[in-house]
Each structure stands twice: as structure tokens, then as C-alpha cells.
N, C-alpha and C. Protein backbone atom coordinates (compact mmCIF):
# COMPACT_ATOMS: atom_id res chain seq x y z
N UNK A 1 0.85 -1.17 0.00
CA UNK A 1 0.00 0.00 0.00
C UNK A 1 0.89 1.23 0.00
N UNK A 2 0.78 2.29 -0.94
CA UNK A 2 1.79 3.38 -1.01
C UNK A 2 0.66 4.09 0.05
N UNK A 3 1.41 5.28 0.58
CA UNK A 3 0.79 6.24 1.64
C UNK A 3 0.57 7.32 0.68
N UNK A 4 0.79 7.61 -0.36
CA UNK A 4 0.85 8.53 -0.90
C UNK A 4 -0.44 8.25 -1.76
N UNK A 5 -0.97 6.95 -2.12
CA UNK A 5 -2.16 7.21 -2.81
C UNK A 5 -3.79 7.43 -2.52
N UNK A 6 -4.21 8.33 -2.49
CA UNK A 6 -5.55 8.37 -1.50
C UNK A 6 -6.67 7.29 -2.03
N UNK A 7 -6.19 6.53 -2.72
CA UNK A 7 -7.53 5.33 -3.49
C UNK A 7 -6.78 4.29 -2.18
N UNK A 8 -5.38 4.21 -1.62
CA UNK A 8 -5.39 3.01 -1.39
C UNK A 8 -5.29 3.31 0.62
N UNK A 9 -5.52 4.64 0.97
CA UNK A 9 -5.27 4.76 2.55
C UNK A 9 -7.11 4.03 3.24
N UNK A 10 -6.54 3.84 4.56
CA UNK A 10 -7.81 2.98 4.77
C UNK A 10 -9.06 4.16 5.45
N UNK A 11 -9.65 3.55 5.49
CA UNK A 11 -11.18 4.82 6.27
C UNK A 11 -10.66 5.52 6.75
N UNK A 12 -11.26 6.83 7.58
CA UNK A 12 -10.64 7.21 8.31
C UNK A 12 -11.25 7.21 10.01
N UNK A 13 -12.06 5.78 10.03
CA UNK A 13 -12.86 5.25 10.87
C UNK A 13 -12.07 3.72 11.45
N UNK A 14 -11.33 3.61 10.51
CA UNK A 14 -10.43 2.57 10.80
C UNK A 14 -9.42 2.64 11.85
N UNK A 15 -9.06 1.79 12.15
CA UNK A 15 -7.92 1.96 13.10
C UNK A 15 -6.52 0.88 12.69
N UNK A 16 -5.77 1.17 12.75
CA UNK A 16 -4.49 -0.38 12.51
C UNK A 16 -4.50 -1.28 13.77
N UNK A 17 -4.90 -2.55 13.23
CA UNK A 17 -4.51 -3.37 14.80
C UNK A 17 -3.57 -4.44 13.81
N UNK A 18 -2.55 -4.56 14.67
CA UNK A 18 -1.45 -6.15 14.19
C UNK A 18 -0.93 -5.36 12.65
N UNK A 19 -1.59 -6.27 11.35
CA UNK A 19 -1.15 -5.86 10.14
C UNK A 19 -2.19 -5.60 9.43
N UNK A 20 -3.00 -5.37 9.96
CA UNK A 20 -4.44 -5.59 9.44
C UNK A 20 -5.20 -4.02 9.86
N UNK A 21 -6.29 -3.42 9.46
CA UNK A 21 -7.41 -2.79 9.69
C UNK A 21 -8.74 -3.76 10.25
N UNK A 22 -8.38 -3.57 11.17
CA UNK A 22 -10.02 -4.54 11.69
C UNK A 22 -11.25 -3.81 12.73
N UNK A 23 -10.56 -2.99 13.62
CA UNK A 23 -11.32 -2.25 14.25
C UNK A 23 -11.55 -1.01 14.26
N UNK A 24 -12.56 -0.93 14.20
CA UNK A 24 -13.45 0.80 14.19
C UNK A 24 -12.90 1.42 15.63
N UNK A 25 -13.16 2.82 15.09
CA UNK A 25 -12.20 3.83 16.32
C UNK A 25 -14.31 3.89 17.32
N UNK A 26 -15.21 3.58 16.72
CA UNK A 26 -16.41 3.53 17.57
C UNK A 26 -16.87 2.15 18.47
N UNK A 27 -15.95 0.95 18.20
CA UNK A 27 -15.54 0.04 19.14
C UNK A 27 -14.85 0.47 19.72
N UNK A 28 -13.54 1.10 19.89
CA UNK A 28 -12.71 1.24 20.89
C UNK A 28 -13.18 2.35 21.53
N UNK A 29 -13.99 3.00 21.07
CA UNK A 29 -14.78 3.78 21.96
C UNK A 29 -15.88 2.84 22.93
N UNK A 30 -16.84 2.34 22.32
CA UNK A 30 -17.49 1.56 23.14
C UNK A 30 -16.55 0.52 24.18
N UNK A 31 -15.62 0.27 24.14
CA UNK A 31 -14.90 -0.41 25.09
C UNK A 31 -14.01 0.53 25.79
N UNK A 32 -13.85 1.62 25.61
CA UNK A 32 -13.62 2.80 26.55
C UNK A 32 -14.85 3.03 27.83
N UNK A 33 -15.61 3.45 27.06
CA UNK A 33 -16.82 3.41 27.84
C UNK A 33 -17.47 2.20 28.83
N UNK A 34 -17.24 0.87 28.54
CA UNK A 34 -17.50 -0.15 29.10
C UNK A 34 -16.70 -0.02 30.44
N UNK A 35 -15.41 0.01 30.25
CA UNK A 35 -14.43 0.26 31.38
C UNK A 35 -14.53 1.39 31.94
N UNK A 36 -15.01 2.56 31.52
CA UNK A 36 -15.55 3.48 32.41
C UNK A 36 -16.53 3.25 33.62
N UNK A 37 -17.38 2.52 32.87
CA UNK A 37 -18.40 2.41 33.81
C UNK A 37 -18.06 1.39 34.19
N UNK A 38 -17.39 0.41 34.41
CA UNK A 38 -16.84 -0.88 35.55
C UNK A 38 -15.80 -0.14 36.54
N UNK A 39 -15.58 1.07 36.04
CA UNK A 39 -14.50 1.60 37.23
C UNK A 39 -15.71 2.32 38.24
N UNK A 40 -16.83 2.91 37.22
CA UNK A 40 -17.57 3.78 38.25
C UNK A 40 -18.43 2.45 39.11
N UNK A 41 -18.51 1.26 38.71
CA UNK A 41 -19.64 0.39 39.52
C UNK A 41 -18.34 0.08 40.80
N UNK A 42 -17.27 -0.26 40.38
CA UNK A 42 -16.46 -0.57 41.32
C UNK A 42 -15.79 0.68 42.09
N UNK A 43 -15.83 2.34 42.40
CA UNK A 43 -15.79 2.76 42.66
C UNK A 43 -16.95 2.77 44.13
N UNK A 44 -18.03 2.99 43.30
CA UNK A 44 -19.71 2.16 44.16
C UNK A 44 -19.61 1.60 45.17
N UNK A 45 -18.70 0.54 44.53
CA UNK A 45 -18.90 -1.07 45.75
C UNK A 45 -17.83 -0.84 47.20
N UNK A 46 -16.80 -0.08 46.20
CA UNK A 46 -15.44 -0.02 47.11
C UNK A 46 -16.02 1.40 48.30
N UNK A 47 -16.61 2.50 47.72
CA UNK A 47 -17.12 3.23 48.71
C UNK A 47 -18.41 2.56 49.89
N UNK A 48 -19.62 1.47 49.17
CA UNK A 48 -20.41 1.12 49.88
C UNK A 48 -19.72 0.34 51.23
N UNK A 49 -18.72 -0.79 50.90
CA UNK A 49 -17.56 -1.13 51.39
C UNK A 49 -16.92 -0.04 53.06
N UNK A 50 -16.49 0.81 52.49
CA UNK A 50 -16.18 1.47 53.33
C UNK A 50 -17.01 2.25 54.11
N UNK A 51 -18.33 2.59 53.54
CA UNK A 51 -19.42 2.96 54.56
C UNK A 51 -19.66 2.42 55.79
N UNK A 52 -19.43 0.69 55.29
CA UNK A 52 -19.96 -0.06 55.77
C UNK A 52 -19.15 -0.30 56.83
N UNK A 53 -17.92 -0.40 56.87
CA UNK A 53 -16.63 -0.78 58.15
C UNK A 53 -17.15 0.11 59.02
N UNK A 54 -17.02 1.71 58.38
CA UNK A 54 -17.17 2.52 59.50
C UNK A 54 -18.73 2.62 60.34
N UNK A 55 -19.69 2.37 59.57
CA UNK A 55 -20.50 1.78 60.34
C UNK A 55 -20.87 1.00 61.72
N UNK A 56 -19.91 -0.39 60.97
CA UNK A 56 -19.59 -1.05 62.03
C UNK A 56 -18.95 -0.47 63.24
N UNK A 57 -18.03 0.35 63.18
CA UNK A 57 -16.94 0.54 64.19
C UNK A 57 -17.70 1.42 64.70
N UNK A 58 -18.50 2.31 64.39
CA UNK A 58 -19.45 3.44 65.13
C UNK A 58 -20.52 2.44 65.85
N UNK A 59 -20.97 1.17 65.38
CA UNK A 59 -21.43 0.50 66.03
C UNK A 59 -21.22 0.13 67.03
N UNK A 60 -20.19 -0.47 67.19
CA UNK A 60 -19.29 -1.38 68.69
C UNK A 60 -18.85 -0.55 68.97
N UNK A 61 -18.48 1.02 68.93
CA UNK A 61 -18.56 2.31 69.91
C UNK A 61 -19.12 2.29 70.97
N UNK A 62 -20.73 2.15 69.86
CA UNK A 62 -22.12 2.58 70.61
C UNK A 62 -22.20 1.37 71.61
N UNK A 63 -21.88 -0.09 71.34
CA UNK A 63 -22.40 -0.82 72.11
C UNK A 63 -22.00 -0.75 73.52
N UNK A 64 -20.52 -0.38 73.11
CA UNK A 64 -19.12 -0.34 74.36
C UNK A 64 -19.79 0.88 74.96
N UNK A 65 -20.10 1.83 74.70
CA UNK A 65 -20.77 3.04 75.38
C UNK A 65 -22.03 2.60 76.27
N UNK A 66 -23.18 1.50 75.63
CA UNK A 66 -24.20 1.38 76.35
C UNK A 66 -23.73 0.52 77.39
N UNK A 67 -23.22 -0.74 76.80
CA UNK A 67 -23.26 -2.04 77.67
C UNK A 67 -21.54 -1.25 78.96
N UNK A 68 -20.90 -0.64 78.72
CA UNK A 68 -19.92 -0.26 79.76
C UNK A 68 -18.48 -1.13 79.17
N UNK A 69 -17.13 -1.29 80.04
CA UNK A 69 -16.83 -2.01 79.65
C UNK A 69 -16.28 -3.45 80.36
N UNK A 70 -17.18 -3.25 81.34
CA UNK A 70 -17.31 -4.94 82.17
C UNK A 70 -17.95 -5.63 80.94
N UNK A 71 -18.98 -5.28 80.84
CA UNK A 71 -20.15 -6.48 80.41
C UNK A 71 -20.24 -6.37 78.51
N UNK A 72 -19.36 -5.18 78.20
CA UNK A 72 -19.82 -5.23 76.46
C UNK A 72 -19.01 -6.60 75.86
N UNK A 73 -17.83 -7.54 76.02
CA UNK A 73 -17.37 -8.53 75.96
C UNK A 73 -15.92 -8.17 74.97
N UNK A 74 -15.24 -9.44 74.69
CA UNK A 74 -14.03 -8.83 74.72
C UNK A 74 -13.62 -8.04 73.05
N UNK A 75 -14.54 -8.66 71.86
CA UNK A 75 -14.15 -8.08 70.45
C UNK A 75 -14.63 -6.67 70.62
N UNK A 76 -15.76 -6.19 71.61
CA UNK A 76 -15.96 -4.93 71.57
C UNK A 76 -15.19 -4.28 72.62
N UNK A 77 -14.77 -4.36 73.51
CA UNK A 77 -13.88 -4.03 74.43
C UNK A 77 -12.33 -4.19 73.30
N UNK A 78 -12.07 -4.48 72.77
CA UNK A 78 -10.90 -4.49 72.12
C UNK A 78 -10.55 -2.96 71.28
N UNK A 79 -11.97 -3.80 70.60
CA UNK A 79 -12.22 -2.85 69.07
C UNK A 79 -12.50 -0.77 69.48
N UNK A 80 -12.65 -0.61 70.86
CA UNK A 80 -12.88 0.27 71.67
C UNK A 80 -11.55 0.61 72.20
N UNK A 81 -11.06 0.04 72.83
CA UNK A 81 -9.53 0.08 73.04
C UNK A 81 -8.42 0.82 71.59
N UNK A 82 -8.80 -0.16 70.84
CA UNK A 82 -8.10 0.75 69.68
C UNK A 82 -8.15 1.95 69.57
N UNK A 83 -9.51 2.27 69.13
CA UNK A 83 -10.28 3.14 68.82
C UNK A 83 -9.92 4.58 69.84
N UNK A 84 -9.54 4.03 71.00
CA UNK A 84 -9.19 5.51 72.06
C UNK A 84 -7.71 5.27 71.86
N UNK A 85 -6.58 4.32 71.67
CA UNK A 85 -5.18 4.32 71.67
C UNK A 85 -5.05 5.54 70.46
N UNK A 86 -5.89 5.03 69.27
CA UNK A 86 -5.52 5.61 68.25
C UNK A 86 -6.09 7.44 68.59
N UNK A 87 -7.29 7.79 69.17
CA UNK A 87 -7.45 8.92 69.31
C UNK A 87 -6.34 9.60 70.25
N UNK A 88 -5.98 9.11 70.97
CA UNK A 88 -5.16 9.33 72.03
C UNK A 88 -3.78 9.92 71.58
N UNK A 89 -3.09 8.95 70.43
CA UNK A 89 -2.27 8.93 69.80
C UNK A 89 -2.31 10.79 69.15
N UNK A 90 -3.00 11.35 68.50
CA UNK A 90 -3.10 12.08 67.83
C UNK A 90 -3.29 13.59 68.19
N UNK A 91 -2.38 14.20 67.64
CA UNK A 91 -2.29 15.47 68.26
C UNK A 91 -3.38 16.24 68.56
N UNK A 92 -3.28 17.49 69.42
CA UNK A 92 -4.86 18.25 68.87
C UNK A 92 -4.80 19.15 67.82
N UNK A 93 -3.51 19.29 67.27
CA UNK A 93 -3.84 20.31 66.12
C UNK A 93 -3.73 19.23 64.83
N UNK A 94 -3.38 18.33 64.57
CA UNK A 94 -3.61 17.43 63.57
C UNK A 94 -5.36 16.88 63.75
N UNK A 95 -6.00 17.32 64.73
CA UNK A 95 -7.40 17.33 64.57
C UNK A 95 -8.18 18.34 63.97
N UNK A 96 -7.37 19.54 64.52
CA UNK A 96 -8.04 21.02 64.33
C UNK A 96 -7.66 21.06 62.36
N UNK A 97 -6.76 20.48 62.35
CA UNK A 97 -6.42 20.83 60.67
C UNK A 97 -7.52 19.47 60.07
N UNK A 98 -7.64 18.55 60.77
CA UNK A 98 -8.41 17.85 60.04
C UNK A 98 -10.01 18.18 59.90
N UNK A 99 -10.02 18.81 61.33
CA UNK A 99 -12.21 19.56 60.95
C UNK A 99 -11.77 20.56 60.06
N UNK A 100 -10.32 21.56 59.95
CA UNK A 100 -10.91 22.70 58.89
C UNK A 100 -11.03 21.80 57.45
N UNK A 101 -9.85 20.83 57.41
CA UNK A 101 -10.32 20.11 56.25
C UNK A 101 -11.08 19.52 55.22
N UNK A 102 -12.07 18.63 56.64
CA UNK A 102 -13.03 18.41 56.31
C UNK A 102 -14.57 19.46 56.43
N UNK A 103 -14.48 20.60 56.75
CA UNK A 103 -15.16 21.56 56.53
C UNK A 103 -14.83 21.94 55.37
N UNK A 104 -13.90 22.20 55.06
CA UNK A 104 -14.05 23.01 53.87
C UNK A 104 -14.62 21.74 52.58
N UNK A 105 -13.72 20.51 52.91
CA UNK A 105 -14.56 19.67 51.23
C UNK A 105 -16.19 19.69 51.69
N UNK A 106 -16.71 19.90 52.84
CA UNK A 106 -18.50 19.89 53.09
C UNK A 106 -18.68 21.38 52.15
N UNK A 107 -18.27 22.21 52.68
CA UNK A 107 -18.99 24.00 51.90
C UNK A 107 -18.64 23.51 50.75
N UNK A 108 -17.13 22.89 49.65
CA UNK A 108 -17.22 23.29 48.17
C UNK A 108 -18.05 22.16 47.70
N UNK A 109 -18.36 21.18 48.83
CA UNK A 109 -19.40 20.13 48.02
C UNK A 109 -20.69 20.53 47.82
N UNK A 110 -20.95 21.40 48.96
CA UNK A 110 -22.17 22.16 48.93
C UNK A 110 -22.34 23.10 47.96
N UNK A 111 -21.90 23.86 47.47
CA UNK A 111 -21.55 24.97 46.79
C UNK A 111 -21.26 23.80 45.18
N UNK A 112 -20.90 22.82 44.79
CA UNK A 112 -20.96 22.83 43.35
C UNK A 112 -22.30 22.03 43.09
N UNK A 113 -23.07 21.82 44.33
CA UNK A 113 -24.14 21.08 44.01
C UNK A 113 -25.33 22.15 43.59
């Protein structure tokens, strides 16, 4: 095939795969798009996911808060234990920078909605 002859260049819908012209540039679009949206379903799952831990852990907070910690038993007495080592652990201004932080992504989330 000379490049120079316009009877013999291929579509311009074509694409080169291997040695061949076989796929349309509107398949590889549609399989762009396919993987788009498997990143956004798995984006989904991986956030529902993480709703969900923290859920939990606000859960066995609450339980360790009602039941005390004689009687809440020992995975929640543990999981509570952490939970204050790690607050404990942490400065108060690495808190104070973390509410302005998270204040501010609440107002610009608010604000582009």
C-alpha cells in the first residue's frame, strides 16, 4: 500500500490493529466506555464497602458506650480500646487541621451542588 495514494489509505474510521485494519475507532470507543463504567460500579462497591466498616466501628462504639466495659465482651472491648489508643495517639492540632479540612470539602461540596 503506497501512503501517498488516496484510493489506497484505509477509512478514516479505521484503526491499525497487528497488520491488518479490523477495528473501528467507535468500538474502541465503546470499550472505553465499558471500562468506564466498571470503574464507576467498582468505585460504588469499594465506597459502599467502606461505609460499611465505618459503620460497624461506630457500632461497637455505641455498644461499648451502652453495655460499659465490664459487660460489652471482649471483640468490643478491644475494638474500643483501639479506637481511644488511636485517638489518644493524635495530636490536637492534627485534629483542628483535620475539621478545617473536612469543613471546607462539606462548603465546596455544597456549593458545586
Amino acid at each position: 500500500m503506497l501512503a501517498h495514494d488516496p484510493e489506497k489509505r484505509p477509512a478514516p474510521d479505521l484503526i491499525r490493529v497487528d497488520n491488518g485494519f479490523r477495528m473501528r475507532s467507535c468500538a474502541r470507543q465503546t470499550g472505553l466506555r465499558a471500562m468506564l463504567d466498571y470503574l464507576q460500579k467498582a468505585k460504588q462497591y469499594l465506597w459502599a464497602f467502606v461505609e460499611i466498616g465505618f459503620l460497624t466501628v461506630l457500632s461497637v462504639i455505641l455498644i461499648y458506650l451502652i453495655l460499659g466495659p465490664d459487660s460489652s465482651g471482649v471483640f468490643v472491648s478491644g475494638v474500643a480500646d483501639n479506637v481511644l489508643k488511636f485517638a489518644a495517639a493524635l495530636p490536637a492540632q492534627s485534629l483542628v487541621g483535620l475539621a478545617i479540612v473536612l469543613a471546607l470539602v462539606i462548603l465546596l461540596s455544597n456549593r458545586l451542588r
